[in-house]
C-alpha atoms as a PDB file:
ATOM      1  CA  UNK A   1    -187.276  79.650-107.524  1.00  0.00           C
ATOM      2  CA  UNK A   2    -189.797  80.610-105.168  1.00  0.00           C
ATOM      3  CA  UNK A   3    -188.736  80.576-100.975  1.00  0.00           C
ATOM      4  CA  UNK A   4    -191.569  77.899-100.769  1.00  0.00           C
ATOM      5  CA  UNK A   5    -190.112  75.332-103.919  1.00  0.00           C
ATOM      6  CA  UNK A   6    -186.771  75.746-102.779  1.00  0.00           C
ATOM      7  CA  UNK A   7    -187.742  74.297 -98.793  1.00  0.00           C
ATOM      8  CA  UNK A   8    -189.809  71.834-100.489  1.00  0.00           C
ATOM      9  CA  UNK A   9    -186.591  70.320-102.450  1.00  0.00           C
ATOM     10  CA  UNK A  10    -184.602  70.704 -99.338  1.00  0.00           C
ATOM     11  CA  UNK A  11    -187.199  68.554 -97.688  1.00  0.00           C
ATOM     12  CA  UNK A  12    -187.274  66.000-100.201  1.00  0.00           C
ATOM     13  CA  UNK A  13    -183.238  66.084-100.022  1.00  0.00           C
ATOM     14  CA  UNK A  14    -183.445  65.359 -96.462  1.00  0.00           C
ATOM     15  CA  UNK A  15    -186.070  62.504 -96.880  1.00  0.00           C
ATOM     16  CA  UNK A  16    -183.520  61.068 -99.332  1.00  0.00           C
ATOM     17  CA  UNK A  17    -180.705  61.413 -96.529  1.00  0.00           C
ATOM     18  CA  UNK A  18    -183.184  59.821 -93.983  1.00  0.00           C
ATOM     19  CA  UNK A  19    -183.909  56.822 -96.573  1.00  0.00           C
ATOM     20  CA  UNK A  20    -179.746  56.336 -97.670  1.00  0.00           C
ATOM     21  CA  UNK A  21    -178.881  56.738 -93.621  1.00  0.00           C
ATOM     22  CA  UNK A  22    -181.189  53.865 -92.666  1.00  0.00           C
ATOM     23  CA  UNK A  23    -180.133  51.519 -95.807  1.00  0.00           C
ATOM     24  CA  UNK A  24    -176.518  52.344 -94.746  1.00  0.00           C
ATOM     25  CA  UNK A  25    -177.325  51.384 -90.625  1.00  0.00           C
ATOM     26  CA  UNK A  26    -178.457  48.053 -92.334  1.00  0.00           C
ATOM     27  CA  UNK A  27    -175.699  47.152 -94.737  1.00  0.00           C
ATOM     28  CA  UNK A  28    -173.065  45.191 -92.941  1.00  0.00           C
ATOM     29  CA  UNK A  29    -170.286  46.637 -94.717  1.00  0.00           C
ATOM     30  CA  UNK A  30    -171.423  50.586 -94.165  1.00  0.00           C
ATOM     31  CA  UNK A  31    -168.794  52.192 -92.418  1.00  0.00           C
ATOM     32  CA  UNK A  32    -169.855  54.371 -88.899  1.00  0.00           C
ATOM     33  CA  UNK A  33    -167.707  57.023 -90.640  1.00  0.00           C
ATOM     34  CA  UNK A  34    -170.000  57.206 -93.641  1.00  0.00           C
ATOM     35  CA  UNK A  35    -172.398  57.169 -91.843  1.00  0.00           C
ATOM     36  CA  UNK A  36    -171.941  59.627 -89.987  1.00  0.00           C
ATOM     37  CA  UNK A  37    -171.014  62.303 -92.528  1.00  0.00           C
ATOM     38  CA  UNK A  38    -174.682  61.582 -94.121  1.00  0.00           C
ATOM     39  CA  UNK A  39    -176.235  62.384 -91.132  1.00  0.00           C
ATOM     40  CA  UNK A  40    -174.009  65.779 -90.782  1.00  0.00           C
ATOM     41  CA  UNK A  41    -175.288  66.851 -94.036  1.00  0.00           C
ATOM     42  CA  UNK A  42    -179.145  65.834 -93.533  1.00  0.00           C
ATOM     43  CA  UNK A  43    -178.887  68.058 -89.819  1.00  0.00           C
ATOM     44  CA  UNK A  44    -177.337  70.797 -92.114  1.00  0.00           C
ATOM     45  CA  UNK A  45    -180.764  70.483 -94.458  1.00  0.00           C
ATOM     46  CA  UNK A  46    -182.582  70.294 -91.398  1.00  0.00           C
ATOM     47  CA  UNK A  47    -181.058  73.465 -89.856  1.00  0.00           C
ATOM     48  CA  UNK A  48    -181.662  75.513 -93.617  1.00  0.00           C
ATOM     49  CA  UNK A  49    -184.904  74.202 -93.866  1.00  0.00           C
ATOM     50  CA  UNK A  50    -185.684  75.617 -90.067  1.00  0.00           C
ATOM     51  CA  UNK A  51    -184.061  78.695 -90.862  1.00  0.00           C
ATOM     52  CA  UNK A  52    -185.788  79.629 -93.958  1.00  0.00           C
ATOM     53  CA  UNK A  53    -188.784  78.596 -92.141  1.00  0.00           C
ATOM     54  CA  UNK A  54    -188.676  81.085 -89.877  1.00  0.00           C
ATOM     55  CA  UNK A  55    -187.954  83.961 -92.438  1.00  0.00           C
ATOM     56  CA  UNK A  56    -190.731  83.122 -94.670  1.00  0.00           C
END
């Protein structure tokens, strides 16, 4: 997989965070807790995708 394919699927993993953060702020039964973990692991896309940004 090519540096440029692989920061494109991180991308569209963190769009997919984005999208199951905001249904989850919405849902009256979502828990802040689970909530909060999704958005740890969409900054920890965000930070690899910024990283391997900068090597490229």
């Amino acid at each position: 997989m090519s540096l440029s394919s692989h920061i494109e699927e991180l991308k569209k993993k963190h769009l997919a965070l984005s999208e199951q953060v905001e249904r989850a702020q919405r849902a009256p039964g979502s828990s802040t807790l689970e909530i909060a973990e999704l958005k740890k692991q969409k900054l920890k896309i965000k930070e690899e995708i910024e990283r391997l940004s900068v090597s490229a």
